[in-house]
PDB file of N, CA and C in Angstrom:
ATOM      1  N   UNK A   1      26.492 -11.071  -0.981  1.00  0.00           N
ATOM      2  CA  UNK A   1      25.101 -11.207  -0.609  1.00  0.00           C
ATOM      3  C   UNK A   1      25.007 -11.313   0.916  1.00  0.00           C
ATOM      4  N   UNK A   2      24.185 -10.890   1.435  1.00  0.00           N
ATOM      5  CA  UNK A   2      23.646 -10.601   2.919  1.00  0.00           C
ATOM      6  C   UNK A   2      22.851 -11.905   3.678  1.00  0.00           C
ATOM      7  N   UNK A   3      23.721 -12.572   4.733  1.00  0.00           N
ATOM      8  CA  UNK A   3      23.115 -13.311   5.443  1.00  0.00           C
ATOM      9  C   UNK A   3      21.914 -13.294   6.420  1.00  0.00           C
ATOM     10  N   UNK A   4      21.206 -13.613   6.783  1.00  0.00           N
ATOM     11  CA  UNK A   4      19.739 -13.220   7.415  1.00  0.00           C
ATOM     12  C   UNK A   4      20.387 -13.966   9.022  1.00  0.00           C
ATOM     13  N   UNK A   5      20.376 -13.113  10.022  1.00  0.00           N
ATOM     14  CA  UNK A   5      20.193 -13.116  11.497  1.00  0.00           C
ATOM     15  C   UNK A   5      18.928 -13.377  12.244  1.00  0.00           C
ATOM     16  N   UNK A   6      18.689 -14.760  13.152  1.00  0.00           N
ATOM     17  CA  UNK A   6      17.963 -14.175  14.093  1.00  0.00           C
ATOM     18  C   UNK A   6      18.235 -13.953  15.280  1.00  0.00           C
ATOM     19  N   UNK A   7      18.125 -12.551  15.652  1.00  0.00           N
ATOM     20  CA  UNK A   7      18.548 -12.491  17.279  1.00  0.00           C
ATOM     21  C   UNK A   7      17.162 -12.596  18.243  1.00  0.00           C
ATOM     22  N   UNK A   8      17.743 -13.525  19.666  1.00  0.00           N
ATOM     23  CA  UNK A   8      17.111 -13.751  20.032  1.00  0.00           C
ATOM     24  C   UNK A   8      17.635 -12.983  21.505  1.00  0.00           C
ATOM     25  N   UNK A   9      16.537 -12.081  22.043  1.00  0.00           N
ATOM     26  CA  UNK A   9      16.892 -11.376  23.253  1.00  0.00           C
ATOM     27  C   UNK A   9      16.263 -11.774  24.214  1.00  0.00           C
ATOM     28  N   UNK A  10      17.315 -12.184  25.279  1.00  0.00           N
ATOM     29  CA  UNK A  10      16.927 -12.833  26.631  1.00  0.00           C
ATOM     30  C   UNK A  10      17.222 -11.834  27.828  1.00  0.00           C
ATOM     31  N   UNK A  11      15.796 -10.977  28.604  1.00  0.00           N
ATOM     32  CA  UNK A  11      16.180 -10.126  29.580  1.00  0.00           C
ATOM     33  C   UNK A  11      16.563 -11.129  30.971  1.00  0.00           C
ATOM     34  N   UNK A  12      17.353 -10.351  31.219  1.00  0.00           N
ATOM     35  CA  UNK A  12      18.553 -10.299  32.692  1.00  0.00           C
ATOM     36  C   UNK A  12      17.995  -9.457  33.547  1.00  0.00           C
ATOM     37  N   UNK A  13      17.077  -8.831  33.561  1.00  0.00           N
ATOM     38  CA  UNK A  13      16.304  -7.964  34.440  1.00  0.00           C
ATOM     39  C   UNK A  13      15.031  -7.838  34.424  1.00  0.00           C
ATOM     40  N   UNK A  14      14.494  -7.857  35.807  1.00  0.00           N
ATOM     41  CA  UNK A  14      13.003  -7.976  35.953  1.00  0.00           C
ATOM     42  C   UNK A  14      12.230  -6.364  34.893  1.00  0.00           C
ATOM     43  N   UNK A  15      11.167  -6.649  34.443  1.00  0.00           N
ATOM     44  CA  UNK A  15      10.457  -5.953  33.660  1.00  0.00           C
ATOM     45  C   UNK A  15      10.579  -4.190  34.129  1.00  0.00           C
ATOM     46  N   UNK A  16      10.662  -4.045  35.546  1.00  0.00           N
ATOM     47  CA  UNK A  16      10.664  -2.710  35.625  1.00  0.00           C
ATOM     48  C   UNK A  16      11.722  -2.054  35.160  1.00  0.00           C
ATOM     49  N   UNK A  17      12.601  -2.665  35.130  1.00  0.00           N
ATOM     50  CA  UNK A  17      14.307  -2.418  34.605  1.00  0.00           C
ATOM     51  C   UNK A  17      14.328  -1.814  33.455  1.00  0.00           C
ATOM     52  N   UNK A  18      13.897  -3.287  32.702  1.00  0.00           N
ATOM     53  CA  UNK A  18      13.434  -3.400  31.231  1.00  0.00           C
ATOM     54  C   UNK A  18      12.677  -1.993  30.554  1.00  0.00           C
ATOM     55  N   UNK A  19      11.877  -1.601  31.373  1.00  0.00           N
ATOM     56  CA  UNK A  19      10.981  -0.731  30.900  1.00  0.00           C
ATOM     57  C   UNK A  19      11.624   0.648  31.266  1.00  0.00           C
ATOM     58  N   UNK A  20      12.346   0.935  32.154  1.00  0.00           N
ATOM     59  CA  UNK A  20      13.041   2.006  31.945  1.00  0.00           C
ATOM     60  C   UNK A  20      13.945   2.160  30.962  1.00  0.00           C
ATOM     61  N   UNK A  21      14.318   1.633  29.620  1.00  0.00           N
ATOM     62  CA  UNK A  21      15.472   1.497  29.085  1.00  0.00           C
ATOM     63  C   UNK A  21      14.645   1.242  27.403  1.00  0.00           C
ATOM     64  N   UNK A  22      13.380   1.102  27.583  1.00  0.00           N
ATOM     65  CA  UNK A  22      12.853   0.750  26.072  1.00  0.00           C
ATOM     66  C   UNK A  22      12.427   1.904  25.134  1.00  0.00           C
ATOM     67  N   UNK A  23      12.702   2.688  26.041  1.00  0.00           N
ATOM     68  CA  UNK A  23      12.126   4.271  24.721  1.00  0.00           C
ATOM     69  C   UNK A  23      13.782   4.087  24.166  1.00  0.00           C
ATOM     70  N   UNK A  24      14.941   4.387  24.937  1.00  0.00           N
ATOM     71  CA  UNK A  24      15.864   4.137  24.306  1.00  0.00           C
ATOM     72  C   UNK A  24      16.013   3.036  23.233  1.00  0.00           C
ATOM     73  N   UNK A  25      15.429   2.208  23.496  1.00  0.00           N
ATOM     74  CA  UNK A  25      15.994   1.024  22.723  1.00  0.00           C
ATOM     75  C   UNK A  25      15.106   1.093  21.609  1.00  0.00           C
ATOM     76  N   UNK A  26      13.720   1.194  21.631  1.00  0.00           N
ATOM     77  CA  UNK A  26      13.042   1.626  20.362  1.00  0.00           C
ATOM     78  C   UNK A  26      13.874   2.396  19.598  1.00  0.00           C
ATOM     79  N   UNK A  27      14.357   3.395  20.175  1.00  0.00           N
ATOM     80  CA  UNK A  27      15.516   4.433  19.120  1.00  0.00           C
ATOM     81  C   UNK A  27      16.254   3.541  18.619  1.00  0.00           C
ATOM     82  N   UNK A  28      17.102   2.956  19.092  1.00  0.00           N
ATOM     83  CA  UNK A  28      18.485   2.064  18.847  1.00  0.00           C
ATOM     84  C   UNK A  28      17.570   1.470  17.331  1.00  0.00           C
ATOM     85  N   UNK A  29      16.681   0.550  17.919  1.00  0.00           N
ATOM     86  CA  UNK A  29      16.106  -0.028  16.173  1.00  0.00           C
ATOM     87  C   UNK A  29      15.569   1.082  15.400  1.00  0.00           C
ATOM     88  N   UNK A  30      14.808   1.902  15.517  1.00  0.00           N
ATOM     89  CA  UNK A  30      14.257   2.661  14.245  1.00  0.00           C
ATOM     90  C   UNK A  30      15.793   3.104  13.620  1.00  0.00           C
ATOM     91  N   UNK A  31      16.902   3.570  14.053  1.00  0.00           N
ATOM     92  CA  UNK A  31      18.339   3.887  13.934  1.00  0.00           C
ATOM     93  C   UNK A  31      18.472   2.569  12.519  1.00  0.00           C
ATOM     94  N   UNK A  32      18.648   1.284  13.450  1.00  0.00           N
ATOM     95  CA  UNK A  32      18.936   0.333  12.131  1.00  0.00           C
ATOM     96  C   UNK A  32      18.040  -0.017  11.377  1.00  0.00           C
ATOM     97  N   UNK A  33      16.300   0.027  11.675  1.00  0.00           N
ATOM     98  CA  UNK A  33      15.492  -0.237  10.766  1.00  0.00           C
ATOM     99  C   UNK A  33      16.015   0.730   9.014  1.00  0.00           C
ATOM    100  N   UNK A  34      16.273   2.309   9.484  1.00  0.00           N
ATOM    101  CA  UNK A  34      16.676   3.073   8.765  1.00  0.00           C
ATOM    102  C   UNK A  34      18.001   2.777   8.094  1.00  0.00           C
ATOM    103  N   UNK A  35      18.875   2.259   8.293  1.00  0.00           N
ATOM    104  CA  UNK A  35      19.603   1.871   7.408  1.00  0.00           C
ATOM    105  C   UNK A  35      19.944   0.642   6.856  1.00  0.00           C
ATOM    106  N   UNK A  36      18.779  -0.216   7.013  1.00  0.00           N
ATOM    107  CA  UNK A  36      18.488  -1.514   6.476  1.00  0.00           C
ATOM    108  C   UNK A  36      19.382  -2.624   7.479  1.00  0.00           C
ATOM    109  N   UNK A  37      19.340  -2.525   8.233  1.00  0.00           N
ATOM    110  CA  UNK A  37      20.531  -3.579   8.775  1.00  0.00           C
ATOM    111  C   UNK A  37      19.181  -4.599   9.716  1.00  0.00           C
ATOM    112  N   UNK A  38      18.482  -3.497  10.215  1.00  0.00           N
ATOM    113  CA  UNK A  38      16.558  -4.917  10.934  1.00  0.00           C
ATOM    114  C   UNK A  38      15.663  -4.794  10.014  1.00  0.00           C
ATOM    115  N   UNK A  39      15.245  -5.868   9.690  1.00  0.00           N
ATOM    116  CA  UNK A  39      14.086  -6.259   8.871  1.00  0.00           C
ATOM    117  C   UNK A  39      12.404  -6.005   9.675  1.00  0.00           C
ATOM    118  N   UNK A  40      12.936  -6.697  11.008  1.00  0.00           N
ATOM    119  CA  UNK A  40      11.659  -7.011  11.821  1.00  0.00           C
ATOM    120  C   UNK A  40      12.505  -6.944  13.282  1.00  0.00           C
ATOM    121  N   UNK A  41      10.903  -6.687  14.392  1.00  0.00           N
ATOM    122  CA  UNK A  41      11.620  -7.085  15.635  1.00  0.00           C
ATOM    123  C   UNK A  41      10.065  -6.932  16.142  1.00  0.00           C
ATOM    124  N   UNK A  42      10.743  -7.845  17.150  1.00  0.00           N
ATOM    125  CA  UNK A  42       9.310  -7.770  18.477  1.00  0.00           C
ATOM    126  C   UNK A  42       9.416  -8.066  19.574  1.00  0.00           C
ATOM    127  N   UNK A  43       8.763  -8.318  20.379  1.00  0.00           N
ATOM    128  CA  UNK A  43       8.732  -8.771  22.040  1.00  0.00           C
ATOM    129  C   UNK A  43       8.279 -10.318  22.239  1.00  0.00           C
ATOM    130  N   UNK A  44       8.424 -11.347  23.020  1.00  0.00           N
ATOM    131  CA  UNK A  44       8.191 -12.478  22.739  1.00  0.00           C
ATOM    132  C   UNK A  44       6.871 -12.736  23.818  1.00  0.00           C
ATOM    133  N   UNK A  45       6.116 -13.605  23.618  1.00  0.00           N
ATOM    134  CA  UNK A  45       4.989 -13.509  24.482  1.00  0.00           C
ATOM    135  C   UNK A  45       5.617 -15.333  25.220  1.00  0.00           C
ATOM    136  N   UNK A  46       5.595 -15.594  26.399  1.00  0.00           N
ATOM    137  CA  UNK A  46       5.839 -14.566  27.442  1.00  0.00           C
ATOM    138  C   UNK A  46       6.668 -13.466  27.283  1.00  0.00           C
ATOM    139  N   UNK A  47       6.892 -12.552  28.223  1.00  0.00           N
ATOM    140  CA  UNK A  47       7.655 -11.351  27.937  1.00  0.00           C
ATOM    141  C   UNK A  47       8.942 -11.158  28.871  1.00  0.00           C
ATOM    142  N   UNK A  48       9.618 -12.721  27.922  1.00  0.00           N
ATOM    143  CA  UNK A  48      10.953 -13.063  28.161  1.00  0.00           C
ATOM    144  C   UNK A  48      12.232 -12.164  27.531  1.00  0.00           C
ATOM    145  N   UNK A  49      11.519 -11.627  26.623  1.00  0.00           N
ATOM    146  CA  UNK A  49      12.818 -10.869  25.623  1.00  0.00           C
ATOM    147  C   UNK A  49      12.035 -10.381  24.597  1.00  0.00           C
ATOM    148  N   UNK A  50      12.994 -10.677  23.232  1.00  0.00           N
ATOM    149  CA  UNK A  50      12.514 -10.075  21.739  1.00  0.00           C
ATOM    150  C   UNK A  50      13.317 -11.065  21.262  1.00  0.00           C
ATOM    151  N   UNK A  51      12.594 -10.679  20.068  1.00  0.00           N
ATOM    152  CA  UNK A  51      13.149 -11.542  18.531  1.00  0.00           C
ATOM    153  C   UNK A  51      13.287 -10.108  17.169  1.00  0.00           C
ATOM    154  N   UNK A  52      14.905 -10.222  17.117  1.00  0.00           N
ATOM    155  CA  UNK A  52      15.126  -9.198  15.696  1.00  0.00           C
ATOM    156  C   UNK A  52      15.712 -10.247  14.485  1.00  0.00           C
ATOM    157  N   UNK A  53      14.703  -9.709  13.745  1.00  0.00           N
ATOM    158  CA  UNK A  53      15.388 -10.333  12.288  1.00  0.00           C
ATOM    159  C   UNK A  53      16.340  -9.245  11.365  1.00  0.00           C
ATOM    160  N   UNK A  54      17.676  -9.474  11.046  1.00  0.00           N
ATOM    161  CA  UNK A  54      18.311  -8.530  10.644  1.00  0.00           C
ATOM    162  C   UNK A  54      19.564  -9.302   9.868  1.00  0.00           C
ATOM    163  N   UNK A  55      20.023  -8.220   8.650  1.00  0.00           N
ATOM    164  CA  UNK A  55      20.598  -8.825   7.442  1.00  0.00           C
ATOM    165  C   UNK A  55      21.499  -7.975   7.442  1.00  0.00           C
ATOM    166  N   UNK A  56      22.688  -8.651   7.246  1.00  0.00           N
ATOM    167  CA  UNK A  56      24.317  -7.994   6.847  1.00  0.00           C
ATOM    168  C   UNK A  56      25.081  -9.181   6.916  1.00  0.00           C
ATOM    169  N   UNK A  57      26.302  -8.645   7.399  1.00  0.00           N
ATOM    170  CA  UNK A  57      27.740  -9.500   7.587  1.00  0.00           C
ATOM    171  C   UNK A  57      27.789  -9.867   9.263  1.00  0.00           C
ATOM    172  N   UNK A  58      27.973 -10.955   9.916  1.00  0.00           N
ATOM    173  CA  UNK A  58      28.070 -11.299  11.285  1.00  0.00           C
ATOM    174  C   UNK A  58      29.041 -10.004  11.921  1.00  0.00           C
ATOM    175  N   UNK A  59      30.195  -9.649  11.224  1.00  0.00           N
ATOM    176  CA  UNK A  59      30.858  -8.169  12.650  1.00  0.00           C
ATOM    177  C   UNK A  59      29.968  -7.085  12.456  1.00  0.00           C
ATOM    178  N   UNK A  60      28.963  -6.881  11.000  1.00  0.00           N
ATOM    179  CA  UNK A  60      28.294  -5.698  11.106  1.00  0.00           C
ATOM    180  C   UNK A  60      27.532  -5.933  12.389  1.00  0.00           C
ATOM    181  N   UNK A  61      26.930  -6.900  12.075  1.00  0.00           N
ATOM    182  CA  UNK A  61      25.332  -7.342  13.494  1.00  0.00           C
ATOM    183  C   UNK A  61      25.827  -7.099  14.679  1.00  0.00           C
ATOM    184  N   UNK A  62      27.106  -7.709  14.857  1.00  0.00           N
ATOM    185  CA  UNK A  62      27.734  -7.980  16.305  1.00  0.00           C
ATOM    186  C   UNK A  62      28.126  -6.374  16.912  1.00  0.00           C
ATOM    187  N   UNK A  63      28.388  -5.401  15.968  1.00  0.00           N
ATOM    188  CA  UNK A  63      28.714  -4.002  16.254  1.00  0.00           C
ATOM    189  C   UNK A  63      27.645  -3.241  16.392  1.00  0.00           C
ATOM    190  N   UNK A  64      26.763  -3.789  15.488  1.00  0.00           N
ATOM    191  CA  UNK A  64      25.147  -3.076  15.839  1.00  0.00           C
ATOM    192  C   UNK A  64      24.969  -3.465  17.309  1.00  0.00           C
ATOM    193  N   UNK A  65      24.846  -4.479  17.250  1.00  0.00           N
ATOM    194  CA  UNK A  65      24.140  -5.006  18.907  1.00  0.00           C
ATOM    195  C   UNK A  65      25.071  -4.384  20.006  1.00  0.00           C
ATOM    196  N   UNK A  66      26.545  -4.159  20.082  1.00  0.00           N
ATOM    197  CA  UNK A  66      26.770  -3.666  21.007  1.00  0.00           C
ATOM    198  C   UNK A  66      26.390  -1.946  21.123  1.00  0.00           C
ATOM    199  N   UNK A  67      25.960  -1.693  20.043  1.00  0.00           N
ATOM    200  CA  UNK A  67      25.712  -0.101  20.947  1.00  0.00           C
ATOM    201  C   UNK A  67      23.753  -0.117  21.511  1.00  0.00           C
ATOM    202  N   UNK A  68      22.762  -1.345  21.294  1.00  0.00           N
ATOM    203  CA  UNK A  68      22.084  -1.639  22.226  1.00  0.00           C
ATOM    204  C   UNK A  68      21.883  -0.758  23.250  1.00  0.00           C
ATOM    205  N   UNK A  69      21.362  -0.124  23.707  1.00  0.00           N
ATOM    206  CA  UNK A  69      20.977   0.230  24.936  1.00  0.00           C
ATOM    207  C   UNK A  69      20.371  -1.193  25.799  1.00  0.00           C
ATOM    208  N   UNK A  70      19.801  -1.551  25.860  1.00  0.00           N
ATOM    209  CA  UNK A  70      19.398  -3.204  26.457  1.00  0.00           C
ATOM    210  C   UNK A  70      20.736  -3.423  26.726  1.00  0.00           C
ATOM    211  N   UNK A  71      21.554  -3.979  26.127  1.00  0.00           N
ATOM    212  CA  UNK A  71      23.049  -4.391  25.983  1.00  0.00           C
ATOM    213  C   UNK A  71      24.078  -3.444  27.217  1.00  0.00           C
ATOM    214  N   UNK A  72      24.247  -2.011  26.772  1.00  0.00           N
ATOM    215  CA  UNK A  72      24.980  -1.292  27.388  1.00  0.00           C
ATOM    216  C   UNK A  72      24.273  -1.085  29.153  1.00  0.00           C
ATOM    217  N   UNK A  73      23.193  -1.011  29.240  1.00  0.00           N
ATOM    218  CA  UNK A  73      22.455  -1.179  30.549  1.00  0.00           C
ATOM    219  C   UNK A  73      22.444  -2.579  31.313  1.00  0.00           C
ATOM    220  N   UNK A  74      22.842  -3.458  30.115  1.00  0.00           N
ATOM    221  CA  UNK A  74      23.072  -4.808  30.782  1.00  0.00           C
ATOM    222  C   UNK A  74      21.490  -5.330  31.491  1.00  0.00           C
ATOM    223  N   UNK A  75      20.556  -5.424  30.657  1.00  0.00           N
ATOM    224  CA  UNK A  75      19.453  -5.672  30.752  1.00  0.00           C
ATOM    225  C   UNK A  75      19.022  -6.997  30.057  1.00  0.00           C
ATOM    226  N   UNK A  76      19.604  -6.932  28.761  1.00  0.00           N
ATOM    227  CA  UNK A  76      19.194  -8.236  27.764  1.00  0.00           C
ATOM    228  C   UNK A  76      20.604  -8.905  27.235  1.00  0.00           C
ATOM    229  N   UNK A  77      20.815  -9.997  27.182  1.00  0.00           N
ATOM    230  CA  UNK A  77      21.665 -10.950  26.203  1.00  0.00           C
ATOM    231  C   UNK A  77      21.281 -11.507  25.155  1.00  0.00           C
ATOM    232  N   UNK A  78      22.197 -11.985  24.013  1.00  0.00           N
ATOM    233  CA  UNK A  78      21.839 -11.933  22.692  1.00  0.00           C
ATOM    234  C   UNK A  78      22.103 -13.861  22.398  1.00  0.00           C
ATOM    235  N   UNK A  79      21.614 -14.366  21.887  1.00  0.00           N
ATOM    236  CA  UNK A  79      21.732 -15.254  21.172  1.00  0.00           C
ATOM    237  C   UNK A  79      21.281 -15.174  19.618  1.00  0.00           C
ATOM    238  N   UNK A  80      22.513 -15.396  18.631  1.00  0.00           N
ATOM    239  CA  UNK A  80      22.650 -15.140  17.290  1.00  0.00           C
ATOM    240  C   UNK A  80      22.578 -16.195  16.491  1.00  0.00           C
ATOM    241  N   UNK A  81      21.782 -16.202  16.071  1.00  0.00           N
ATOM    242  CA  UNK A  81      21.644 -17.172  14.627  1.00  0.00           C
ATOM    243  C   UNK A  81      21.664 -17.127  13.039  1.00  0.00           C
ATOM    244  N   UNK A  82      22.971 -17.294  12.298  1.00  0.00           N
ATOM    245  CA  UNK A  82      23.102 -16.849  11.140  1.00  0.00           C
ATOM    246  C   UNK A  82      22.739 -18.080  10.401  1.00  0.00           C
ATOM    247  N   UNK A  83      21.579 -17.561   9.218  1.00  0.00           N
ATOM    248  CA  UNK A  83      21.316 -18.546   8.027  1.00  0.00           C
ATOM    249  C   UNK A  83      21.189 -17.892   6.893  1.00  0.00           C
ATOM    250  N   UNK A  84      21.354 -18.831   5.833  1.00  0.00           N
ATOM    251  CA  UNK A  84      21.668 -18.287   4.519  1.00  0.00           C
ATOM    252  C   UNK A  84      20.181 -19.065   3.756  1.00  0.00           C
ATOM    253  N   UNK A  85      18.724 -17.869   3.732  1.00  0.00           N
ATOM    254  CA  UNK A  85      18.074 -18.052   2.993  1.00  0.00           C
ATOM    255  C   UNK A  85      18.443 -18.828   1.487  1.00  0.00           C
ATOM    256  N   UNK A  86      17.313 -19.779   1.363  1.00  0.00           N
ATOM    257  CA  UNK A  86      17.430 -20.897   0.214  1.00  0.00           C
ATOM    258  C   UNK A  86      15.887 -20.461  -0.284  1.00  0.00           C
ATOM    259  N   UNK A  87      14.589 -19.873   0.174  1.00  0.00           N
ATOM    260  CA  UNK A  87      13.509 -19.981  -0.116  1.00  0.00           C
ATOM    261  C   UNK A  87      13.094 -18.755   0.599  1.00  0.00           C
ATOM    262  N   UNK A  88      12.572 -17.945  -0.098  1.00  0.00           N
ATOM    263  CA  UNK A  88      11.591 -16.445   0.558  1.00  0.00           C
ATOM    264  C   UNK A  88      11.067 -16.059   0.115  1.00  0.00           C
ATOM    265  N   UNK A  89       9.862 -15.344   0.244  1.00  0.00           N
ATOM    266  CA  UNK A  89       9.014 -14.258   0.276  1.00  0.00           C
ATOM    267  C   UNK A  89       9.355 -13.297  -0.898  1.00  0.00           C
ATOM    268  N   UNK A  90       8.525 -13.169  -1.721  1.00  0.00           N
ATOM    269  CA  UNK A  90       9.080 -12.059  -2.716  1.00  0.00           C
ATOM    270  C   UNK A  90       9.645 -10.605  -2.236  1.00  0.00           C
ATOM    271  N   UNK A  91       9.188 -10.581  -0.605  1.00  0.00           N
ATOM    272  CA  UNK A  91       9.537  -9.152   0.037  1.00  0.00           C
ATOM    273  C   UNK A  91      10.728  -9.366   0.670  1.00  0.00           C
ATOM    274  N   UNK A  92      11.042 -10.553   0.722  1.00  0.00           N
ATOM    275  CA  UNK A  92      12.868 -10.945   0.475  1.00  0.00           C
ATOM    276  C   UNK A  92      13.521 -11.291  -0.133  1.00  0.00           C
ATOM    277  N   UNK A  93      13.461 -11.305  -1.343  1.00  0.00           N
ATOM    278  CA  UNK A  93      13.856 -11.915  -2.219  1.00  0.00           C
ATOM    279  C   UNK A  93      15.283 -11.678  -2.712  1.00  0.00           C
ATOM    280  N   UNK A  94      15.703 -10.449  -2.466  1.00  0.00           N
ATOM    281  CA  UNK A  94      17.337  -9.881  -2.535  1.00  0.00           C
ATOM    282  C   UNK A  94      17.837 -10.533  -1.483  1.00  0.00           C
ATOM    283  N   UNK A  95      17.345 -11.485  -0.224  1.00  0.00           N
ATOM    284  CA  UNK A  95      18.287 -12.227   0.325  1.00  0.00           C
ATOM    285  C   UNK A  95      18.219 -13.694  -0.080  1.00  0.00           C
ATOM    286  N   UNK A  96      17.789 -14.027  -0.886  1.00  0.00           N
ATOM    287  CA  UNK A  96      17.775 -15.061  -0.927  1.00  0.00           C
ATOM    288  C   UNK A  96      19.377 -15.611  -1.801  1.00  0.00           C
ATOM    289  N   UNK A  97      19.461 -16.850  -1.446  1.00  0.00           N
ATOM    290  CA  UNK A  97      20.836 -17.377  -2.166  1.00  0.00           C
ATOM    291  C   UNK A  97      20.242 -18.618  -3.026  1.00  0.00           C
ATOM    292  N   UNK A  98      21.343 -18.811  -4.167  1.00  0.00           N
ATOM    293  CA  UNK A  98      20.832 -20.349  -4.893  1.00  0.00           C
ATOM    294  C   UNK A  98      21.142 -21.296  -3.516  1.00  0.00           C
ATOM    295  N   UNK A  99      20.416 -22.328  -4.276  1.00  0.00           N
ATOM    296  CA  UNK A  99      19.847 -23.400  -3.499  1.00  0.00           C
ATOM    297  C   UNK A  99      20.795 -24.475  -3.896  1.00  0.00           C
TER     298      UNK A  99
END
């Protein structure tokens, strides 16, 4: 069963940076939205970073994130948080684990 990630993206570069590098990086997620590995993602208000929610095994995530464009441009850093759903959403419900 599939652990639930939240990554939390912290930019390293002022916004103009950032913004040269986000059509790429939109690609990078629709890439994993498509093979189920992100659930969700967004931009954080302030517009410090993003927040991706994404489900697999911790080396899958960690191999996803390095091919990042953010990452490989050295624009954003990752802080990872793995939890093992106990309670969800019927539109998660294949992650959920007994309690």
């Amino acid at each position: 069963m599939s652990s639930l990630f939240v990554i939390d993206l912290i930019y390293l570069a002022d916004l103009v940076e950032v913004e040269r590098h986000l059509n790429e990086h939109r690609n990078f997620l629709e890439r994993q939205y498509e093979v189920g590995i992100f659930l969700a993602s967004g931009r954080k208000e302030p517009r410090t970073g993003g927040v991706i929610l994404a489900a697999g095994n911790r080396s899958e995530v960690l191999a996803v994130l390095e091919n990042d464009p953010f990452k490989t441009h050295g624009v954003a850093e990752y802080s990872i948080t793995e939890f093992v759903p106990t309670k969800t959403s019927s539109e998660l419900a294949r992650y959920r684990h007994p309690a």
